[in-house]
Protein backbone atom coordinates (compact mmCIF):
# COMPACT_ATOMS: atom_id res chain seq x y z
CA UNK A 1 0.00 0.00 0.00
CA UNK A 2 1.09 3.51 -0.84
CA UNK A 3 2.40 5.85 1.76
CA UNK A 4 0.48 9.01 2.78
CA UNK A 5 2.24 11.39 0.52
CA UNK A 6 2.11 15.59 -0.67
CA UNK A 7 -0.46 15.98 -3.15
CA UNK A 8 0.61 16.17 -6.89
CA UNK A 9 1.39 13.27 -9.56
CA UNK A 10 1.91 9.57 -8.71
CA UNK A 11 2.57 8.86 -11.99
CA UNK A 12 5.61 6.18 -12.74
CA UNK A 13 7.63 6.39 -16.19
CA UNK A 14 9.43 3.83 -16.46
CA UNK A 15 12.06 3.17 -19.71
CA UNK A 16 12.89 -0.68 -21.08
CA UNK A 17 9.83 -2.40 -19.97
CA UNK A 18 9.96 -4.92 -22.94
CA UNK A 19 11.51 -7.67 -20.55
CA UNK A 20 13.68 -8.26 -17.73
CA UNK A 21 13.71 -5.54 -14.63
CA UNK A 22 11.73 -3.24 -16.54
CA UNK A 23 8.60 -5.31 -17.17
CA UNK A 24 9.03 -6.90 -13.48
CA UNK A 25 9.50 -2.87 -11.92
CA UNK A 26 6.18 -2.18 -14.00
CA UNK A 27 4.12 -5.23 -12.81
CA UNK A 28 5.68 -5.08 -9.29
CA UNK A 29 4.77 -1.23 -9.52
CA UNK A 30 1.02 -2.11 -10.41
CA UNK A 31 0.16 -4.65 -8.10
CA UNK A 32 1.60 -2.01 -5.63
CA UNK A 33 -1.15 0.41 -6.29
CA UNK A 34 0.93 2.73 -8.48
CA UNK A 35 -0.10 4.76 -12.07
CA UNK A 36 2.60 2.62 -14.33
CA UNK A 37 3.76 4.04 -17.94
CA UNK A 38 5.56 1.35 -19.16
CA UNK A 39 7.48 2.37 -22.07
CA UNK A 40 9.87 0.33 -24.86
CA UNK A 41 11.05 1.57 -28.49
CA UNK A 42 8.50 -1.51 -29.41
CA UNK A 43 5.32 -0.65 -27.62
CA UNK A 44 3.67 -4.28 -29.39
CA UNK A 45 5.84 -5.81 -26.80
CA UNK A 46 4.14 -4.19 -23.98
CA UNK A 47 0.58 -6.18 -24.49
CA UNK A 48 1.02 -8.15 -21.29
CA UNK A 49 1.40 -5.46 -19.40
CA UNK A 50 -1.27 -3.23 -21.35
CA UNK A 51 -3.76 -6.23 -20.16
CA UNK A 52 -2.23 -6.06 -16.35
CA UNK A 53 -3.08 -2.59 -16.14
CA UNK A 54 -0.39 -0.50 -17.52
CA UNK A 55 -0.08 2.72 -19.55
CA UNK A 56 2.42 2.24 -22.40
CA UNK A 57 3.98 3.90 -24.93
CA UNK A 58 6.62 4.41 -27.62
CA UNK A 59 9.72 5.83 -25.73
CA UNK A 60 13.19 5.17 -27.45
CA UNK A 61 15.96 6.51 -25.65
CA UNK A 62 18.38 6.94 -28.28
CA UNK A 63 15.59 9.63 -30.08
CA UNK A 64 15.06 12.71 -27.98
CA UNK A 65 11.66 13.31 -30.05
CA UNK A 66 9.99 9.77 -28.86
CA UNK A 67 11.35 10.94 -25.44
CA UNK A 68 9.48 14.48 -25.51
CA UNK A 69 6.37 12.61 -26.94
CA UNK A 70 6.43 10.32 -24.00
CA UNK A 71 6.79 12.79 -21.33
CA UNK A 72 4.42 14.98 -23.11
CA UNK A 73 1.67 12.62 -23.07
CA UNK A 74 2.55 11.90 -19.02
CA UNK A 75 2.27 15.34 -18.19
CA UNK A 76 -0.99 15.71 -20.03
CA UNK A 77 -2.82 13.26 -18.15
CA UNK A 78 -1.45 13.21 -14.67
CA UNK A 79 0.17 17.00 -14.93
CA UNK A 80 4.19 15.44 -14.42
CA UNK A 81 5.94 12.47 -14.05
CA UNK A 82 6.00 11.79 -10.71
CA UNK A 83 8.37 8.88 -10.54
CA UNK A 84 11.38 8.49 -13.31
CA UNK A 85 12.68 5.04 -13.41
CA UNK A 86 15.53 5.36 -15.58
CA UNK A 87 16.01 1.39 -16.65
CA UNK A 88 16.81 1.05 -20.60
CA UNK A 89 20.34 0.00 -21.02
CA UNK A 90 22.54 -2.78 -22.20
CA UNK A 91 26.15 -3.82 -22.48
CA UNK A 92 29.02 -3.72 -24.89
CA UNK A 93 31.61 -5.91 -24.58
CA UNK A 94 35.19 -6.08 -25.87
CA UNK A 95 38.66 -5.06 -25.16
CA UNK A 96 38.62 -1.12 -25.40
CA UNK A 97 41.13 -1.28 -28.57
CA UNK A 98 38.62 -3.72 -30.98
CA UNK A 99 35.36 -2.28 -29.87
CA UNK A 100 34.24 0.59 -32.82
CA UNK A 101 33.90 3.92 -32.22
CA UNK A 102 30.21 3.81 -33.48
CA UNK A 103 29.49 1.25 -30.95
CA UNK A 104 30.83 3.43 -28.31
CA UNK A 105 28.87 5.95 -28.99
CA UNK A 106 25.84 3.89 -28.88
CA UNK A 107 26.13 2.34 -25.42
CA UNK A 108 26.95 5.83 -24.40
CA UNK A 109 23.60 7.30 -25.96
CA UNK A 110 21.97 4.69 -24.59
CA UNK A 111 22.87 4.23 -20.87
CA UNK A 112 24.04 7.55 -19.97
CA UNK A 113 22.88 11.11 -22.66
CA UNK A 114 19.61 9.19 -23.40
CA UNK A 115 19.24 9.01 -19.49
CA UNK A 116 20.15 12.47 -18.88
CA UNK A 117 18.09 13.80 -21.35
CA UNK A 118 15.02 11.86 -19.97
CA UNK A 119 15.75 13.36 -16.33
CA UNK A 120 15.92 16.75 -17.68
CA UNK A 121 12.58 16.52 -19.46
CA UNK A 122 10.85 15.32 -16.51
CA UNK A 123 12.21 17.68 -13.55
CA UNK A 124 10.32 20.90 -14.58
CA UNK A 125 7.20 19.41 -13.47
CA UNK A 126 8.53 17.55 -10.23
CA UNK A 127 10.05 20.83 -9.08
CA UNK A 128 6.82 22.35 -10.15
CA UNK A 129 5.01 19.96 -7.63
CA UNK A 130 7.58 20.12 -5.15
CA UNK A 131 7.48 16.19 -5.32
CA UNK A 132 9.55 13.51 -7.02
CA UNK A 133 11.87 10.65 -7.66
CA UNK A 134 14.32 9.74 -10.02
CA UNK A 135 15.75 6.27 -10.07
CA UNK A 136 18.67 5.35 -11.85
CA UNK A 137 19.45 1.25 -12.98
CA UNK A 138 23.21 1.18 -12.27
CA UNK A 139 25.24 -1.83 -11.78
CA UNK A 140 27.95 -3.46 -9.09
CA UNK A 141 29.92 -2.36 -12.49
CA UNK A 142 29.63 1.37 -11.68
CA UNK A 143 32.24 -0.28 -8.61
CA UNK A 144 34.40 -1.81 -10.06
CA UNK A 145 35.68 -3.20 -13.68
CA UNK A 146 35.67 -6.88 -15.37
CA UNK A 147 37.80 -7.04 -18.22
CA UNK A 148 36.50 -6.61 -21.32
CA UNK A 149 33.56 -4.55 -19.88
CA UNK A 150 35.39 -1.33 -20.31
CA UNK A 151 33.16 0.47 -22.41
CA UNK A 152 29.65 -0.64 -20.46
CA UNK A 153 31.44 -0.15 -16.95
CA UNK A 154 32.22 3.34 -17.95
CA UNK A 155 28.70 3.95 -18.51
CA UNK A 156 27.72 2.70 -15.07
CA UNK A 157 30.73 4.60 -13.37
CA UNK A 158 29.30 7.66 -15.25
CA UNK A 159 26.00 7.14 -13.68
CA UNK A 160 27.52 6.63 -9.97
CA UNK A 161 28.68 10.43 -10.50
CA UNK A 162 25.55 11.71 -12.07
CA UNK A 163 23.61 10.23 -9.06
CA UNK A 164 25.56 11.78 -6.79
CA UNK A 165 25.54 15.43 -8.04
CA UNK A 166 21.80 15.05 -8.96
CA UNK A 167 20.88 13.91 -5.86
CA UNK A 168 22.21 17.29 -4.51
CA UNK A 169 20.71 19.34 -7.01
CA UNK A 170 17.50 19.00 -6.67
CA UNK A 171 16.89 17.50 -3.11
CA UNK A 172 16.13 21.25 -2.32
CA UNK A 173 12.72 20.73 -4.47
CA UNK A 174 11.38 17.77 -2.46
CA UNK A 175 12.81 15.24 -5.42
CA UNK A 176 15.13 12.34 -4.51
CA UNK A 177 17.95 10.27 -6.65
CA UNK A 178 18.33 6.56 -6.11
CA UNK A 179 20.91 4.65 -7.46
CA UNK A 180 20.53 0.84 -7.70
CA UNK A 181 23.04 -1.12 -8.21
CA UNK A 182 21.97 -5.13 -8.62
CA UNK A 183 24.77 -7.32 -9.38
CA UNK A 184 24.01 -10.62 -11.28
CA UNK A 185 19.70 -10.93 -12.58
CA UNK A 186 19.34 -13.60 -14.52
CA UNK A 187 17.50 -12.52 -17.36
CA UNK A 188 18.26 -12.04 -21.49
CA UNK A 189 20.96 -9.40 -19.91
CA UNK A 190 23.74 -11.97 -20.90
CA UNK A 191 23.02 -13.34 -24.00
CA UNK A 192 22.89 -9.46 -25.25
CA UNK A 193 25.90 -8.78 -24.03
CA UNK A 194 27.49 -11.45 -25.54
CA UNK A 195 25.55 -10.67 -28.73
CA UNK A 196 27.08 -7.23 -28.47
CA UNK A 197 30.75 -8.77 -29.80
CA UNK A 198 29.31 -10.11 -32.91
CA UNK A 199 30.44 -6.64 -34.83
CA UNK A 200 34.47 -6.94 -33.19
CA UNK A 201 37.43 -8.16 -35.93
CA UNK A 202 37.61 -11.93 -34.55
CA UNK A 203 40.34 -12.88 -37.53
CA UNK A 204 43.08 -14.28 -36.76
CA UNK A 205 45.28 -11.20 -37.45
CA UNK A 206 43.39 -9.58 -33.56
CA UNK A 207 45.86 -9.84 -31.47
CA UNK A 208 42.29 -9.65 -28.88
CA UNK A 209 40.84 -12.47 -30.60
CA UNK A 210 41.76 -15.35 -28.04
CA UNK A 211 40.64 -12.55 -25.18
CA UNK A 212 37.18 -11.03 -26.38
CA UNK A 213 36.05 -15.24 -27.35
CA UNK A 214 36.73 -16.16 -23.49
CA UNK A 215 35.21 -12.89 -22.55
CA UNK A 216 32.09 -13.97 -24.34
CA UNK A 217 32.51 -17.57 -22.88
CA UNK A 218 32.83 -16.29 -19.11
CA UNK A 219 29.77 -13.77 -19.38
CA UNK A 220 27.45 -16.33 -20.95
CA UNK A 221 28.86 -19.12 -17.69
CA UNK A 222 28.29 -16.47 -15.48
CA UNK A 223 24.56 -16.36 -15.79
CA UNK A 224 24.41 -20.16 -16.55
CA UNK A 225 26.17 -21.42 -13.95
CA UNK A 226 26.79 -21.46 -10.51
CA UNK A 227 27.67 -17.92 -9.98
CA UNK A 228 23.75 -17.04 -10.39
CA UNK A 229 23.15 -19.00 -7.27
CA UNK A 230 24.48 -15.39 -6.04
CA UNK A 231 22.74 -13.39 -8.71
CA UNK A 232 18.50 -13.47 -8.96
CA UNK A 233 15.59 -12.35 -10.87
CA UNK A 234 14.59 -9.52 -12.11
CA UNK A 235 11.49 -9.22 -9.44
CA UNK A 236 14.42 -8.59 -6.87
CA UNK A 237 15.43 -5.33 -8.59
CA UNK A 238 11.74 -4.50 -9.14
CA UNK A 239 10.68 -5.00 -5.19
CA UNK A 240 14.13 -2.85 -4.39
CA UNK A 241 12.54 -0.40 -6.55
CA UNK A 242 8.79 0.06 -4.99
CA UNK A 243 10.77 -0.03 -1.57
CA UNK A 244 12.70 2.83 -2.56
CA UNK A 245 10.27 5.02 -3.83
CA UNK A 246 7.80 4.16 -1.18
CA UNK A 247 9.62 5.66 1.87
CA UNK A 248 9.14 8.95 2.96
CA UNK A 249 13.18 8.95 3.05
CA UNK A 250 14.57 7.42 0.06
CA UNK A 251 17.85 5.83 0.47
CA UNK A 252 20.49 7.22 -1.89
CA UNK A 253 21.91 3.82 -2.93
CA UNK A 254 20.25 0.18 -2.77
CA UNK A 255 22.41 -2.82 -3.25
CA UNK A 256 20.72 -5.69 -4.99
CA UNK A 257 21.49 -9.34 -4.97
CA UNK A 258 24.38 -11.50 -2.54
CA UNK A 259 26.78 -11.13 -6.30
CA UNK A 260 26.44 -7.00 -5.60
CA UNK A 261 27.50 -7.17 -1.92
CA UNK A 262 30.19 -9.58 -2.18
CA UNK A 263 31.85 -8.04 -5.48
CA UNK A 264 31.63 -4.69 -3.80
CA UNK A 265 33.32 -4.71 -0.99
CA UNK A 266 35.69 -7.63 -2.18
CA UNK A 267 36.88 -4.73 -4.65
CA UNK A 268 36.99 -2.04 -1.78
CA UNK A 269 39.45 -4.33 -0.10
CA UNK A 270 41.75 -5.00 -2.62
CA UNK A 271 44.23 -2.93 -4.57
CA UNK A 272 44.63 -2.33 -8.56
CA UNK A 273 47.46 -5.25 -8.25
CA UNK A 274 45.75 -7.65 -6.60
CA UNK A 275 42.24 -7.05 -8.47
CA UNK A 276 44.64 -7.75 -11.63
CA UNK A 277 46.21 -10.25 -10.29
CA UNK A 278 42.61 -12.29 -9.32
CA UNK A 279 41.58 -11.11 -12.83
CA UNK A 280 44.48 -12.75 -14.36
CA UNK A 281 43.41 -15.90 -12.80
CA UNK A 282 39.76 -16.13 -14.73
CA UNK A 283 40.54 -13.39 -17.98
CA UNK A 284 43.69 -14.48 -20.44
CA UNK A 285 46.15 -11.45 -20.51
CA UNK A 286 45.96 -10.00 -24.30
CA UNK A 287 49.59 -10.10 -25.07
CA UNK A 288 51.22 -11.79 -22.35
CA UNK A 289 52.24 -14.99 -24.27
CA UNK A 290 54.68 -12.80 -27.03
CA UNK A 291 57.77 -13.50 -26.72
């Protein structure tokens, strides 16, 4: 049940809601008691959720005209978002040298300027109401760094610091920032990322080749193996989620899954030599076997 709150909108936009901890937040969100937009670039693959009770609509992050259409047609029926859930993202992987410059640019528009762009249309209205939250989908990889994450990590690391100065921005207008940062949900998270290396060299001539194949291999093991015995679904992001937005305080950070906790603070205790080192031990070293 929803807390007694100020009056002014209640209304949830929330961004990937196609699968995974989007369409979980949305349903989650619902059954809660809350006014759900659920949004994807593909709004066909919103049905289910249409049927459970959900708003949708076209939003594609990457195309700041769906995004103003979107908020737009928030604000004209509830008069402002009143909750952002900032969850479309996905990951590139590759060593930093093989992945394209194009492809940068992508996960960048993406997870972090589509992001931004999306919080800036929507705060007008929550300062407006003097009411609001904005919830950012990190990662245990704004923390710390796997190899071959480089360019996805950097995204999440961007986010840590755009949480952080946000949250003091605006906390003077009655709207909160909340960062979550789950660690391993099993969901179709891996295969894309995996998927993601399909456009690298691979000849034989990459002197990466060897490295960005057991990259792949160890991202696809981690979420079908043992390792997601410390990982879970996406409904464990989504209840994190209606927690967070529910209290009268909002916490600043939430911490999701035993994979997030452990990683975390095994990473605060070591140094850059002995992450490498323990890095060495699961990731072959591009290079190290010239002569």
């Amino acid at each position: 049940m929803l807390r007694a709150m100020a009056e002014g909108s209640r209304a949830v936009l929330i961004t990937g809601c196609s699968s995974g901890i989007g369409e979980a937040t949305a349903t989650t969100l619902l059954h809660a008691g809350w006014t759900v937009y659920a949004t994807a670039r593909r709004p066909d693959t919103l049905s289910e959720l249409a049927r459970a009770g959900a708003h949708t609509l076209a939003l594609d992050v990457t195309d700041e005209a769906s995004m103003r259409a979107a908020v737009d047609a928030v604000i004209a029926a509830e008069g402002a978002v009143g909750v952002l859930v900032n969850n479309a993202g996905y990951s590139q992987s590759g060593a930093v040298e093989t992945v394209p410059m194009d492809a940068f640019r992508r996960q960048f528009e993406t997870n972090v300027f589509g992001l931004v762009a999306l919080t800036q249309m929507v705060l007008p209205g929550m300062r407006e109401q003097g009411w609001g939250k904005i919830v950012n989908v990190g990662s245990m990889g704004g923390r710390l760094t796997f190899p071959g994450g480089g360019c996805y990590h950097a995204t999440k690391y961007a986010l840590e610091a755009l949480s952080d100065a946000l949250r003091f921005e605006v906390k003077g207008f009655g709207i909160d920032v909340v960062l979550i940062e789950p660690g391993l949900i099993v969901t179709e998270f891996g295969e894309a990322a995996t998927a993601s290396m399909g456009d690298l060299d691979g000849s034989a001539e990459d002197p990466y080749a060897t490295f960005n194949a057991s990259v792949g291999a160890l991202t696809k093991g981690a979420y079908d193996g043992p390792m997601k015995r410390l990982g879970g679904g996406p409904e464990r992001v989504a209840r994190a989620i209606e927690r967070a937005i529910s209290r009268g305080r909002a916490p600043s950070r939430v911490t999701v899954t035993p994979s997030a906790k452990l990683m975390i603070n095994t990473r605060r205790l070591m140094g850059d030599r002995a992450w490498d080192a323990a890095m060495g031990g699961q990731f072959p070293r591009p290079g190290a076997t010239r002569s």
